[in-house]
PDB file of N, CA and C in Angstrom:
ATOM      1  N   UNK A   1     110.759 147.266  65.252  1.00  0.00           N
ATOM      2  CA  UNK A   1     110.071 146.008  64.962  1.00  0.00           C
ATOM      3  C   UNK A   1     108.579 146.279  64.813  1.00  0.00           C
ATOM      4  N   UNK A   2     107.925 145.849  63.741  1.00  0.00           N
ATOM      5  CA  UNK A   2     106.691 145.963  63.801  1.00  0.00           C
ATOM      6  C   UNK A   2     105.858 144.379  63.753  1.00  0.00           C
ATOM      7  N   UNK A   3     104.537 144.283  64.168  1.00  0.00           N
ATOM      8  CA  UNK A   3     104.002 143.411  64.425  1.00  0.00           C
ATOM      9  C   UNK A   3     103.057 143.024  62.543  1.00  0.00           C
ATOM     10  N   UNK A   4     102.992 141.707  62.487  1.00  0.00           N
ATOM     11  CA  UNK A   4     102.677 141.065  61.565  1.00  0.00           C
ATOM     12  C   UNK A   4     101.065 140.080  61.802  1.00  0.00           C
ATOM     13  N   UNK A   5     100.195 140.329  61.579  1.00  0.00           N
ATOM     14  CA  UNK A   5      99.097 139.988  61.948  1.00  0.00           C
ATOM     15  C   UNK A   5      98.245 138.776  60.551  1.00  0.00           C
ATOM     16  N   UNK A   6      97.834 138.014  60.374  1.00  0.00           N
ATOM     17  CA  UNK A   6      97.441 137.428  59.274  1.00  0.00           C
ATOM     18  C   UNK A   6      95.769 137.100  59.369  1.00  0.00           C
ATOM     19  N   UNK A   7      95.097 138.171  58.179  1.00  0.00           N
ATOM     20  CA  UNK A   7      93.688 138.010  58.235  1.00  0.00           C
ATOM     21  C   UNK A   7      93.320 136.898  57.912  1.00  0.00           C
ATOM     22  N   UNK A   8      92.305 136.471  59.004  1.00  0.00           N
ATOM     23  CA  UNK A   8      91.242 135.489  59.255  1.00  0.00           C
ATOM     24  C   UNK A   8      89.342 136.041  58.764  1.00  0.00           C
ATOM     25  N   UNK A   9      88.882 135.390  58.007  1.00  0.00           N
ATOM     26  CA  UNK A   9      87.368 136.243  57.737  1.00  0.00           C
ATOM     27  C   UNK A   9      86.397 135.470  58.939  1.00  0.00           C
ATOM     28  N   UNK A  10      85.484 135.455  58.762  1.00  0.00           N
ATOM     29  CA  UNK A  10      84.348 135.319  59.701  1.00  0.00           C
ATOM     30  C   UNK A  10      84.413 133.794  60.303  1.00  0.00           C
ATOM     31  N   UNK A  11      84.774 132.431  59.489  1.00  0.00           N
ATOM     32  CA  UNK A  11      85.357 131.503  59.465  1.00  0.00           C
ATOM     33  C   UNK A  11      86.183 130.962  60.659  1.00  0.00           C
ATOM     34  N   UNK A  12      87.050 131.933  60.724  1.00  0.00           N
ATOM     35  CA  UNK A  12      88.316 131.798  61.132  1.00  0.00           C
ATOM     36  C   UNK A  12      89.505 131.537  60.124  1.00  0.00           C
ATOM     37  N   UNK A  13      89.253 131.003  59.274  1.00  0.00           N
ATOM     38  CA  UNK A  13      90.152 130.567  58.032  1.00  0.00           C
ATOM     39  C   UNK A  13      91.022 132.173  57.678  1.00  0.00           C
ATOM     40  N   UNK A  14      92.316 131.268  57.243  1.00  0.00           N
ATOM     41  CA  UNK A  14      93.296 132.722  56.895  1.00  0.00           C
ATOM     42  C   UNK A  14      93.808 132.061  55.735  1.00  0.00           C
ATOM     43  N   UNK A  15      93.429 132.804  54.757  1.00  0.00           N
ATOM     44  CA  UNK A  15      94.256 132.772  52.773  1.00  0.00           C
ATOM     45  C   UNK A  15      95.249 132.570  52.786  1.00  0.00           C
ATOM     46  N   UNK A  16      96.322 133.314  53.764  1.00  0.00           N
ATOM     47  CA  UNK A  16      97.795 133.497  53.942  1.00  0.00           C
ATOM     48  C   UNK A  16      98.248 132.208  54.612  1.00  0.00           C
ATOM     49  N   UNK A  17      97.577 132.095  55.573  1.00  0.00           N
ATOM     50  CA  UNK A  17      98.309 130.773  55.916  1.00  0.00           C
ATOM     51  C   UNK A  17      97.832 129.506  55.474  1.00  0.00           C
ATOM     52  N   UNK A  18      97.044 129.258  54.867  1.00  0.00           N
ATOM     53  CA  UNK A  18      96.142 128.011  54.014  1.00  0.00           C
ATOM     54  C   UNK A  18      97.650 128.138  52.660  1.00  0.00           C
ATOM     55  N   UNK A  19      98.037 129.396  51.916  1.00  0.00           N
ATOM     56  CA  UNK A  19      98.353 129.151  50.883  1.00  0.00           C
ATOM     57  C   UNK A  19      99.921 128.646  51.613  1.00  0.00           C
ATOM     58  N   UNK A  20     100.381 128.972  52.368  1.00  0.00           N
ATOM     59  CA  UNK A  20     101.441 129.126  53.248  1.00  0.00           C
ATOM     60  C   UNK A  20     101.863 127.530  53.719  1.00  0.00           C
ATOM     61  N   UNK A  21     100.810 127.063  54.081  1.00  0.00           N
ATOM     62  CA  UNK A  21     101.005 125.340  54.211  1.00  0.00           C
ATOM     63  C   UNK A  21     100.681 124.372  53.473  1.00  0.00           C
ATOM     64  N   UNK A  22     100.240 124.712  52.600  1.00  0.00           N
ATOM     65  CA  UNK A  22      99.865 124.149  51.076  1.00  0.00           C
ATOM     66  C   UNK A  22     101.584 124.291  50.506  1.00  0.00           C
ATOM     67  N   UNK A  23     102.216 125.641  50.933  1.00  0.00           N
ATOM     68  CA  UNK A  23     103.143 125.482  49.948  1.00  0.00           C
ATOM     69  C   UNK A  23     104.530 124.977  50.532  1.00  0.00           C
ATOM     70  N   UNK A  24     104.052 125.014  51.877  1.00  0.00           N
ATOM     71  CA  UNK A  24     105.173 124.027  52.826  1.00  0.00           C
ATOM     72  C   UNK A  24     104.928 122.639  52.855  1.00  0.00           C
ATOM     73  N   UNK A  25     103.975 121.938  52.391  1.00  0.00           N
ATOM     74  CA  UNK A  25     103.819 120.304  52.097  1.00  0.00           C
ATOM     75  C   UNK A  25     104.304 120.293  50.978  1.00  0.00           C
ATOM     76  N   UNK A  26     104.357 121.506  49.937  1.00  0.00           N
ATOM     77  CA  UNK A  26     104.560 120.724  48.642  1.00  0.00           C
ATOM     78  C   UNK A  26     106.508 121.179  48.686  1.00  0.00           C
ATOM     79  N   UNK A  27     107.038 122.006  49.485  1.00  0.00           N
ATOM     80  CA  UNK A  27     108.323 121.924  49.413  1.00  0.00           C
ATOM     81  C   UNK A  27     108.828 120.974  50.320  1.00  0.00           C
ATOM     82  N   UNK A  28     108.102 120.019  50.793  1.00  0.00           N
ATOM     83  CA  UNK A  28     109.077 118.911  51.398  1.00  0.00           C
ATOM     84  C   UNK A  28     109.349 118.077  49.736  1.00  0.00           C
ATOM     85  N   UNK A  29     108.912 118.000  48.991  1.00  0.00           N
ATOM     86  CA  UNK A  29     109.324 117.123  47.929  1.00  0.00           C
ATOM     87  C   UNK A  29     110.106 117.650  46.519  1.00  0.00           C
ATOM     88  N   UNK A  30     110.255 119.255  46.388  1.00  0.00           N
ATOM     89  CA  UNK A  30     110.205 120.208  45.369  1.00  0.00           C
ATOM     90  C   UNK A  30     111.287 121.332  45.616  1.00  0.00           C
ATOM     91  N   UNK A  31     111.809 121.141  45.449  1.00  0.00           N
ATOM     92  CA  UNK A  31     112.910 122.208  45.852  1.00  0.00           C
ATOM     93  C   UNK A  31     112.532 123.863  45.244  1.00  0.00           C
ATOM     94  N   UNK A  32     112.320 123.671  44.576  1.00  0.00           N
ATOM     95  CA  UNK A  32     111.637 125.005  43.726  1.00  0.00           C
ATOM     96  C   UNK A  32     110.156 125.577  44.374  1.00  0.00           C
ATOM     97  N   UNK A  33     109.555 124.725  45.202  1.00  0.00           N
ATOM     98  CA  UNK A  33     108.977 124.937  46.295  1.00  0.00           C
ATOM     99  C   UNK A  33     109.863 125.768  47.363  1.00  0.00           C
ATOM    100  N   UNK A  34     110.722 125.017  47.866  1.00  0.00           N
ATOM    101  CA  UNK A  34     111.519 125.969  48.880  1.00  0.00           C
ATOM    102  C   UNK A  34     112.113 126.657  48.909  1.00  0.00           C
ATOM    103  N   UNK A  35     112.380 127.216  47.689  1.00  0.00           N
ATOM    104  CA  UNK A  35     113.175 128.219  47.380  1.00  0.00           C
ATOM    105  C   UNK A  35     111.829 129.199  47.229  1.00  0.00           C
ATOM    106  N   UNK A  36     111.364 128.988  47.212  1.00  0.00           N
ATOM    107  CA  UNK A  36     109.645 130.121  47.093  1.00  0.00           C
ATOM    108  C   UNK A  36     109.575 130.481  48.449  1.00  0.00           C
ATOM    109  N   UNK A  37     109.282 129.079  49.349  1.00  0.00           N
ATOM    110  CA  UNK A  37     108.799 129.744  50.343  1.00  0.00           C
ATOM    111  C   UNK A  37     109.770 130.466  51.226  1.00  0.00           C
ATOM    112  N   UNK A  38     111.152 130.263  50.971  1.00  0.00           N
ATOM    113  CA  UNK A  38     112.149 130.554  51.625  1.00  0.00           C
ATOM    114  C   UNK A  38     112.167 132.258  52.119  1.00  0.00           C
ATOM    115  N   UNK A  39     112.305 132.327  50.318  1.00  0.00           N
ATOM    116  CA  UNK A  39     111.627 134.004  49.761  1.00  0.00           C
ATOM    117  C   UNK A  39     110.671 134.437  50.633  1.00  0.00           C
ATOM    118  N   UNK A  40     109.660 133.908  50.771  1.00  0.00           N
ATOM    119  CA  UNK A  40     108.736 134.506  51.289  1.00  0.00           C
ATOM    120  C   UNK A  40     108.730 134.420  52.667  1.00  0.00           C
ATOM    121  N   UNK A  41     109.279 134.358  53.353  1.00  0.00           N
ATOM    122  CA  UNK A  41     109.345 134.166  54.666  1.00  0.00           C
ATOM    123  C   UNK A  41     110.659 135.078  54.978  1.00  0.00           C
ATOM    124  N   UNK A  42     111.731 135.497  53.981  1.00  0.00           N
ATOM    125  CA  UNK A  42     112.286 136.376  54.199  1.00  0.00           C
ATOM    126  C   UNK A  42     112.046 137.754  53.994  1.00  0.00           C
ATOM    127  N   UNK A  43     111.192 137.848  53.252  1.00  0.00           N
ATOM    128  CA  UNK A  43     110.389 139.008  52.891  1.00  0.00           C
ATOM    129  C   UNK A  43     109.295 139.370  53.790  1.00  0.00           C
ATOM    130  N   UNK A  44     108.398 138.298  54.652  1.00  0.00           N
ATOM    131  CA  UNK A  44     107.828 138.404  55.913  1.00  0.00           C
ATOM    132  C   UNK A  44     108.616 139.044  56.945  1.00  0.00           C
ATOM    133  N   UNK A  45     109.805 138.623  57.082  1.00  0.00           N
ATOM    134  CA  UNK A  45     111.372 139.084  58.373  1.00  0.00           C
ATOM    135  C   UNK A  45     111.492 140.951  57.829  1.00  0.00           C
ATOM    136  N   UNK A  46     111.369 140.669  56.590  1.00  0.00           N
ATOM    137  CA  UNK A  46     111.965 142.624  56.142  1.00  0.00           C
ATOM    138  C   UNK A  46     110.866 143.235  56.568  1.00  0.00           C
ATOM    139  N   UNK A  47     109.772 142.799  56.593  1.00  0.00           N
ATOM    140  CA  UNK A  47     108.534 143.482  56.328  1.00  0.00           C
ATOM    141  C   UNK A  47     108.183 143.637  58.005  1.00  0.00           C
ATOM    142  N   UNK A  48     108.736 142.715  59.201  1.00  0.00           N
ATOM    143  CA  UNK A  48     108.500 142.656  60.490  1.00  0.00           C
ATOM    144  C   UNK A  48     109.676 143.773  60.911  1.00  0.00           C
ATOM    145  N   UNK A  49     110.872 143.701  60.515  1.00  0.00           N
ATOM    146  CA  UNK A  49     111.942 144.395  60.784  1.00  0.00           C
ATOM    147  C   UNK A  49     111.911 145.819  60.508  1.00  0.00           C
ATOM    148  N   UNK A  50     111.562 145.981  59.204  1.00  0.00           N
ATOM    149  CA  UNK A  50     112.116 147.015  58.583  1.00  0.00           C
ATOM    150  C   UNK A  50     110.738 148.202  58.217  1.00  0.00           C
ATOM    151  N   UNK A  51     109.518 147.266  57.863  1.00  0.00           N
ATOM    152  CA  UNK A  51     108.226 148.025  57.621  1.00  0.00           C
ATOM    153  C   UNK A  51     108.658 148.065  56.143  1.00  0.00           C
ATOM    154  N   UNK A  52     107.392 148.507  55.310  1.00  0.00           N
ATOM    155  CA  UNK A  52     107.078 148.880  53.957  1.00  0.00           C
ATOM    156  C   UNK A  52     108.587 149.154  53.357  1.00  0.00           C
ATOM    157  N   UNK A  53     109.798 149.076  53.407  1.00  0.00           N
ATOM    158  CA  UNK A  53     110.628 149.695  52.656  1.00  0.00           C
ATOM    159  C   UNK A  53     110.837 150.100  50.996  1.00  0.00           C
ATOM    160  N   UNK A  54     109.857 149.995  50.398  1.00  0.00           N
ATOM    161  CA  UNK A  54     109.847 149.914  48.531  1.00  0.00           C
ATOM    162  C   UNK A  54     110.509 149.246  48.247  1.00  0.00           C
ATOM    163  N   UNK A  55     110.448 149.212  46.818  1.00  0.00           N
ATOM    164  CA  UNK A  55     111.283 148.036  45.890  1.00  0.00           C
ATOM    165  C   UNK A  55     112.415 148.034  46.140  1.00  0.00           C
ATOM    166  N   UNK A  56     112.642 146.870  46.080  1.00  0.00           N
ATOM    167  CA  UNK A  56     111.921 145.443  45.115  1.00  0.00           C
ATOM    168  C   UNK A  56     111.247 144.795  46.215  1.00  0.00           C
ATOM    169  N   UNK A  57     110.970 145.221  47.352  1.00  0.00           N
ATOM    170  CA  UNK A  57     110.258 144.205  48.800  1.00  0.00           C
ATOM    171  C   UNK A  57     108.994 144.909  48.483  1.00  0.00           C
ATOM    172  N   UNK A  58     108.844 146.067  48.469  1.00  0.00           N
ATOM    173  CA  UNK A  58     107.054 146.299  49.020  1.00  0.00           C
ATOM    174  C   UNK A  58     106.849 147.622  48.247  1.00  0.00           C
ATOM    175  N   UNK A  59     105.844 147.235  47.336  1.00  0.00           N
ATOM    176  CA  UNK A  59     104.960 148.961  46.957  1.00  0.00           C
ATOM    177  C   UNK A  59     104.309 148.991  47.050  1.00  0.00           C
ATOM    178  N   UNK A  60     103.335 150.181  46.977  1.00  0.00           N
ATOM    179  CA  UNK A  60     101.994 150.572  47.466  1.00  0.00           C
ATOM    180  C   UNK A  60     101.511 150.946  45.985  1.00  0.00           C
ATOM    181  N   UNK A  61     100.011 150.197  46.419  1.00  0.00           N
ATOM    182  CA  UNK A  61      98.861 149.879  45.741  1.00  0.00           C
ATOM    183  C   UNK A  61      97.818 151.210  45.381  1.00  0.00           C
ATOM    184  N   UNK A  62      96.998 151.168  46.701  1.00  0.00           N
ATOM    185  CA  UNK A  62      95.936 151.906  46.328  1.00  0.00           C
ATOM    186  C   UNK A  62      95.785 151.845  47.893  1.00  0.00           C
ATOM    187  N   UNK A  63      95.469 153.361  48.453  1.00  0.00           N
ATOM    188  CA  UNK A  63      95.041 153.585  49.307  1.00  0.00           C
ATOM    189  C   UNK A  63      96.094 153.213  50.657  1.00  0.00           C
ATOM    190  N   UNK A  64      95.443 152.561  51.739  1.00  0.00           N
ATOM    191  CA  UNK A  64      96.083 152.028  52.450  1.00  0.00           C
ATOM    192  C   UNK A  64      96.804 150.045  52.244  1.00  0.00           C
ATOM    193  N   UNK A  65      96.632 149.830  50.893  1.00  0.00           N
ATOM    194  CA  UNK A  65      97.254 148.611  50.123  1.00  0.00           C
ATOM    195  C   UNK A  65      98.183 148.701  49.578  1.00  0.00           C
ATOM    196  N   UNK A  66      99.010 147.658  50.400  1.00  0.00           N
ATOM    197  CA  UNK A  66     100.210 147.128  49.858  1.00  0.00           C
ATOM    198  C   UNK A  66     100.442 146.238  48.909  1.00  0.00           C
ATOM    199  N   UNK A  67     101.973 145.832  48.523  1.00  0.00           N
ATOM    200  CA  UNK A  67     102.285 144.332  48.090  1.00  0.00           C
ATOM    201  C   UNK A  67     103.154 144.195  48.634  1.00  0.00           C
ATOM    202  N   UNK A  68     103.803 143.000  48.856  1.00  0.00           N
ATOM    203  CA  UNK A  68     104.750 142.207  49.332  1.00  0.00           C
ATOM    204  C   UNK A  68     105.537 141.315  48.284  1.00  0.00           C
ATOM    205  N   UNK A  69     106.565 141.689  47.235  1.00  0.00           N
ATOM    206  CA  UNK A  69     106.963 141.049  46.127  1.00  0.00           C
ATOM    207  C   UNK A  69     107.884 139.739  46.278  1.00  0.00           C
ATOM    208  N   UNK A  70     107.893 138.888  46.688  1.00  0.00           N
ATOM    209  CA  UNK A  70     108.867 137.678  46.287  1.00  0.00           C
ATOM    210  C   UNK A  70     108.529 136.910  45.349  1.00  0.00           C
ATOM    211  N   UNK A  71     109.436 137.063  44.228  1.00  0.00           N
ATOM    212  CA  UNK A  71     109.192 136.111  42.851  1.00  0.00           C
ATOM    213  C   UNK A  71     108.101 137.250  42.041  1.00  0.00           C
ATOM    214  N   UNK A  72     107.041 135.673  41.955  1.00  0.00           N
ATOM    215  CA  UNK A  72     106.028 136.661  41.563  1.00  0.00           C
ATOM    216  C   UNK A  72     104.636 136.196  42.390  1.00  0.00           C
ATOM    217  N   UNK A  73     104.977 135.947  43.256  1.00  0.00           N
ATOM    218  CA  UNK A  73     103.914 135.678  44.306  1.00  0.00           C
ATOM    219  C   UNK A  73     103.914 137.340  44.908  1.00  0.00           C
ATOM    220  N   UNK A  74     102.601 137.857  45.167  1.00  0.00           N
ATOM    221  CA  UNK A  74     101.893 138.452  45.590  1.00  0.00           C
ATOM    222  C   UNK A  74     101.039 138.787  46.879  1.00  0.00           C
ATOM    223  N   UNK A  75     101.932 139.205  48.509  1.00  0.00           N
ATOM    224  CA  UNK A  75     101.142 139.118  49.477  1.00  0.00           C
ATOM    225  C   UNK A  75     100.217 140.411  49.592  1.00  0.00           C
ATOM    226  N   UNK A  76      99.411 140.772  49.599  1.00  0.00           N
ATOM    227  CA  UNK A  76      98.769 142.019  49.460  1.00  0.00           C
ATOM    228  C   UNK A  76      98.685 142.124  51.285  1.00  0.00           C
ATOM    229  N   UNK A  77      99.109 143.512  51.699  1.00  0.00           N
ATOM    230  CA  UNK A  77      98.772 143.960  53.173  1.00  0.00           C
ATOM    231  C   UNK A  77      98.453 145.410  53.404  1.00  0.00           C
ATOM    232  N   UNK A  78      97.907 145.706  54.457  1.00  0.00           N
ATOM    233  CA  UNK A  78      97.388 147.129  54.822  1.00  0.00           C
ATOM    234  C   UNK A  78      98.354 147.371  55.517  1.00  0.00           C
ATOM    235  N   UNK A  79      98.367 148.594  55.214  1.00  0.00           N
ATOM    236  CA  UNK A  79      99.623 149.784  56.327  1.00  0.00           C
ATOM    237  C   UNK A  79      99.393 149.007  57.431  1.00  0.00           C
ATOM    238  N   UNK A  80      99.411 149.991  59.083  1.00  0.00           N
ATOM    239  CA  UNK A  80      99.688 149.675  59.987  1.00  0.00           C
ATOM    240  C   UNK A  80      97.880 150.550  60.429  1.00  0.00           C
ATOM    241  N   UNK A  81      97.774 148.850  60.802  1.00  0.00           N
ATOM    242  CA  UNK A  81      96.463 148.927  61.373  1.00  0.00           C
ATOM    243  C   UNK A  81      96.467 149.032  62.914  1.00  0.00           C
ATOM    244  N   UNK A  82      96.213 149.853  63.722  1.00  0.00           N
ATOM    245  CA  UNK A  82      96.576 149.448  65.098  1.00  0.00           C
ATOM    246  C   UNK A  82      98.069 148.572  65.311  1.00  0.00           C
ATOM    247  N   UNK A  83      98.843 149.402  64.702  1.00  0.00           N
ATOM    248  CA  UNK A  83     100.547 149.448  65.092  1.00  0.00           C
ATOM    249  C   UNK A  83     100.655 147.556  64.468  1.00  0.00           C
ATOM    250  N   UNK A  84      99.844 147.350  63.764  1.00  0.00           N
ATOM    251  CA  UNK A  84     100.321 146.309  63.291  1.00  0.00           C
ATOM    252  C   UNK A  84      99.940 146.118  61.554  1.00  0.00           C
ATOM    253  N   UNK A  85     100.748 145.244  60.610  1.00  0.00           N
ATOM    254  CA  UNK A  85     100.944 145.261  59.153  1.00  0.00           C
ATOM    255  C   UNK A  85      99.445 143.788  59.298  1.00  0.00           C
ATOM    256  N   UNK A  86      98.798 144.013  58.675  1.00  0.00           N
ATOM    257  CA  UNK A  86      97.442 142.939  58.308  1.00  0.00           C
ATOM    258  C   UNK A  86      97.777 142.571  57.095  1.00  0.00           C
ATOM    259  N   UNK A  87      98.182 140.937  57.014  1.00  0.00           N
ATOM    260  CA  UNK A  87      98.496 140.141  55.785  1.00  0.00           C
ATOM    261  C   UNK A  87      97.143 139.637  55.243  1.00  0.00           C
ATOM    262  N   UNK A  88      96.597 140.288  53.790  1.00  0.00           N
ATOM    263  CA  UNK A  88      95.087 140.271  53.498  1.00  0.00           C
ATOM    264  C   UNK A  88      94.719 139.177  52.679  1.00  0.00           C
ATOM    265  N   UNK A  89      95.955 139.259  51.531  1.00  0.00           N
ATOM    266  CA  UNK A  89      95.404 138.056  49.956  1.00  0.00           C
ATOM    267  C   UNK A  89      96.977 138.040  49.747  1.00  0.00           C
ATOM    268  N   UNK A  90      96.656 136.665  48.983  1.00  0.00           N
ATOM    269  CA  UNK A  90      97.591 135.657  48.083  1.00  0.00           C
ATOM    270  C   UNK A  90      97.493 135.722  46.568  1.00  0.00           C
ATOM    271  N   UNK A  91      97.855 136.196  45.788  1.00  0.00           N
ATOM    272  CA  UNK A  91      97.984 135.825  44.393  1.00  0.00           C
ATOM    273  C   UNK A  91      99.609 135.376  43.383  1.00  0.00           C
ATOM    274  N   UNK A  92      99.464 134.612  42.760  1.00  0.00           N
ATOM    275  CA  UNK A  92     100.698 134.960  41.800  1.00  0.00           C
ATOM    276  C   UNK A  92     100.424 136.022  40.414  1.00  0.00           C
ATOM    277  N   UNK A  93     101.438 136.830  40.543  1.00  0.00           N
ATOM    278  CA  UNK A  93     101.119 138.106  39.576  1.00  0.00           C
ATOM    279  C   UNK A  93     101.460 137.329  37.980  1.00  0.00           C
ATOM    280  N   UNK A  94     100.887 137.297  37.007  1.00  0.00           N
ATOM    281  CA  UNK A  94     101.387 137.085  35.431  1.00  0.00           C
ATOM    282  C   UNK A  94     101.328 138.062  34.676  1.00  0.00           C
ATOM    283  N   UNK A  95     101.153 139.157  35.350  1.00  0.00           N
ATOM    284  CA  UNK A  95     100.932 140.578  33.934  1.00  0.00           C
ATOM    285  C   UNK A  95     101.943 141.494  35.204  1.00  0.00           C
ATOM    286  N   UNK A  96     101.671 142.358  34.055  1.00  0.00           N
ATOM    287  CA  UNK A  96     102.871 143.697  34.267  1.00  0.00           C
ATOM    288  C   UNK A  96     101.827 144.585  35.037  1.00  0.00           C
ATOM    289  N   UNK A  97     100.705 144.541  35.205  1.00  0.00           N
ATOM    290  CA  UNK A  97      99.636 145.097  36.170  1.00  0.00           C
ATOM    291  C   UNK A  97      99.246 144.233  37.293  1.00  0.00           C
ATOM    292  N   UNK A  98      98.785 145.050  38.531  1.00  0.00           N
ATOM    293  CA  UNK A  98      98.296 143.797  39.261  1.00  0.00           C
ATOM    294  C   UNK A  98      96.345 144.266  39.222  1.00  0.00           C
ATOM    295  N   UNK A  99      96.198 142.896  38.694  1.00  0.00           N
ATOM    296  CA  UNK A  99      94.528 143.161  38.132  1.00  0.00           C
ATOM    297  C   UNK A  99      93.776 144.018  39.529  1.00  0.00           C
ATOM    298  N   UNK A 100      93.313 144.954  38.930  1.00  0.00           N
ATOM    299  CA  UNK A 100      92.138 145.150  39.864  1.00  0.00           C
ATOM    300  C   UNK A 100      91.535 144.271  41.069  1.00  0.00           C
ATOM    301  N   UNK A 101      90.739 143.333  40.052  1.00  0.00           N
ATOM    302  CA  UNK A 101      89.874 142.291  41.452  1.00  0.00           C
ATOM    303  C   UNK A 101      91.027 141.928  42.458  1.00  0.00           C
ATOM    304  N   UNK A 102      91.969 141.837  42.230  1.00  0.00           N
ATOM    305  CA  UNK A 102      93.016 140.947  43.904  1.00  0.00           C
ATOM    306  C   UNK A 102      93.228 142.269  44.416  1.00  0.00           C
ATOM    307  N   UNK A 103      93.140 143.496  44.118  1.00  0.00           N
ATOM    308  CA  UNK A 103      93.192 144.764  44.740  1.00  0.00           C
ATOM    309  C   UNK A 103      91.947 144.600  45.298  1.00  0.00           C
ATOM    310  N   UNK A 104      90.703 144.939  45.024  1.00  0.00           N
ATOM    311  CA  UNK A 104      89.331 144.641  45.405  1.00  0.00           C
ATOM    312  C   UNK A 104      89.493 143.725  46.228  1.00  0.00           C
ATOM    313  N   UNK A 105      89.922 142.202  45.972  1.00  0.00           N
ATOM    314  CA  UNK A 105      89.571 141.415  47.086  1.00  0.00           C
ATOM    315  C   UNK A 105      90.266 141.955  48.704  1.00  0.00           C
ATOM    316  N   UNK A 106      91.267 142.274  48.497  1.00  0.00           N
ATOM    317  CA  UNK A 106      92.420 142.752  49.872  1.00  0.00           C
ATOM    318  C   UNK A 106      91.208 143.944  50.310  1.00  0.00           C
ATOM    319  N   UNK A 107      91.116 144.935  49.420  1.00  0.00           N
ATOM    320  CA  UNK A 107      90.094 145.965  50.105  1.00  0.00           C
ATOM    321  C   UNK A 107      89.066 145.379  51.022  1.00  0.00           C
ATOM    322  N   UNK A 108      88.464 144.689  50.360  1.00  0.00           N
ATOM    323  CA  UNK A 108      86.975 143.448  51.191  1.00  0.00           C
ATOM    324  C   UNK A 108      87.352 142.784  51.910  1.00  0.00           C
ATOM    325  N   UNK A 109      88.680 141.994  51.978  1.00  0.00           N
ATOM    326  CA  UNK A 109      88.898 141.650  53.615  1.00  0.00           C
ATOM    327  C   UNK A 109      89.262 142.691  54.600  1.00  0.00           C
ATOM    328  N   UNK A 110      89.944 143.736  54.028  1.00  0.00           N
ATOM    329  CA  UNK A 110      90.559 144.541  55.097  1.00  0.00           C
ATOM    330  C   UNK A 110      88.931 145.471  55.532  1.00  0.00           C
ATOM    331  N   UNK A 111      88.176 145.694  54.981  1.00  0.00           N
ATOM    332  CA  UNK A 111      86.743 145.710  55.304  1.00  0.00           C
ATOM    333  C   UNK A 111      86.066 145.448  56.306  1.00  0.00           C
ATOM    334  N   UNK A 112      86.394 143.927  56.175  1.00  0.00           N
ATOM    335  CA  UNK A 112      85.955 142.852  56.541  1.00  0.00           C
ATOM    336  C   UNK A 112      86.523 142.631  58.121  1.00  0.00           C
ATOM    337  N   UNK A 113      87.946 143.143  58.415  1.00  0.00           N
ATOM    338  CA  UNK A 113      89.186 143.318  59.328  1.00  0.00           C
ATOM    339  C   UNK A 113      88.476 144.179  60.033  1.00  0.00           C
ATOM    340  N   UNK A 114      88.346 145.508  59.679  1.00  0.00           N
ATOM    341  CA  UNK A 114      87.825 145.931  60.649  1.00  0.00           C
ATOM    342  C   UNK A 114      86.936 146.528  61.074  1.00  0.00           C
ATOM    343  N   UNK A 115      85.472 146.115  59.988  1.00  0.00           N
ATOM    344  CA  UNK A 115      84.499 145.827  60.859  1.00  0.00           C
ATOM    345  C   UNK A 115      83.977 144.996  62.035  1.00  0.00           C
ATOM    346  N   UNK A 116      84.995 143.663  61.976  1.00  0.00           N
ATOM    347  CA  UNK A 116      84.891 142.692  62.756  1.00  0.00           C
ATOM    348  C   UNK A 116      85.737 143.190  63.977  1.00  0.00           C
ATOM    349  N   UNK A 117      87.093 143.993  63.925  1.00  0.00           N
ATOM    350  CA  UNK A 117      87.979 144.729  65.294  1.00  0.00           C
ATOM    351  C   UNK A 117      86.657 145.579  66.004  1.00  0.00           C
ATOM    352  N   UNK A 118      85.548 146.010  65.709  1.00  0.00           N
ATOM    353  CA  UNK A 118      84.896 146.881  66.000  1.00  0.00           C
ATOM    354  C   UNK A 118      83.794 146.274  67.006  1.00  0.00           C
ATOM    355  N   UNK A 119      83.391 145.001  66.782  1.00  0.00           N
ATOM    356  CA  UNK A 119      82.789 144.234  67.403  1.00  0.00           C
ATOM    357  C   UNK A 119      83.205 143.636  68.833  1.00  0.00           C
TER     358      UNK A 119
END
């Protein structure tokens, strides 16, 4: 079992779970909503259970960056930071690449992660 952690920036605010309950209000009315988030919350369970296993659940990015694939939603996370997986950025993917900048952004929070663990 590994531990699942969800980045918060200076704020306190977390991307992951802002997009996460945004998309649990809108599947009380949308079924195609819940079938998203369903996905994604089972793919959270593989990813707590099982760790990084590759496709079609999780490939690696760049460096110590992940993805997390359900659908085409996009959880970007870092390896195992202090024995735990850090859930960084949210995107939905539309190209056959995943753009640079949402790579960049995950880098800058995870940055951001643990310069602030250091404090």
């Amino acid at each position: 079992m590994f531990q699942i952690e969800f980045y918060n920036d200076a704020q306190g605010n977390s991307p992951i779970e802002d997009f996460l309950d945004k998309l649990d209000k809108k599947a009380a009315t949308s079924k195609a909503n819940r079938v998203r988030l369903k996905k994604i919350y089972e793919y959270l369970d593989i990813l707590e259970k099982l760790g990084p296993i590759g496709e079609p659940y999780t490939k690696h990015l760049d460096g110590k960056i992940w993805e997390l694939r359900p659908y085409s939603d996009r959880i970007l996370f870092a390896g195992l930071i202090d024995g735990k997986f850090i859930l960084l950025h949210h995107f939905v993917k539309k190209t056959n690449k995943t753009p640079r900048r949402e790579i960049e952004k995950a880098l800058t929070n995870l940055e951001d992660y643990i310069q602030r663990a250091k404090e």
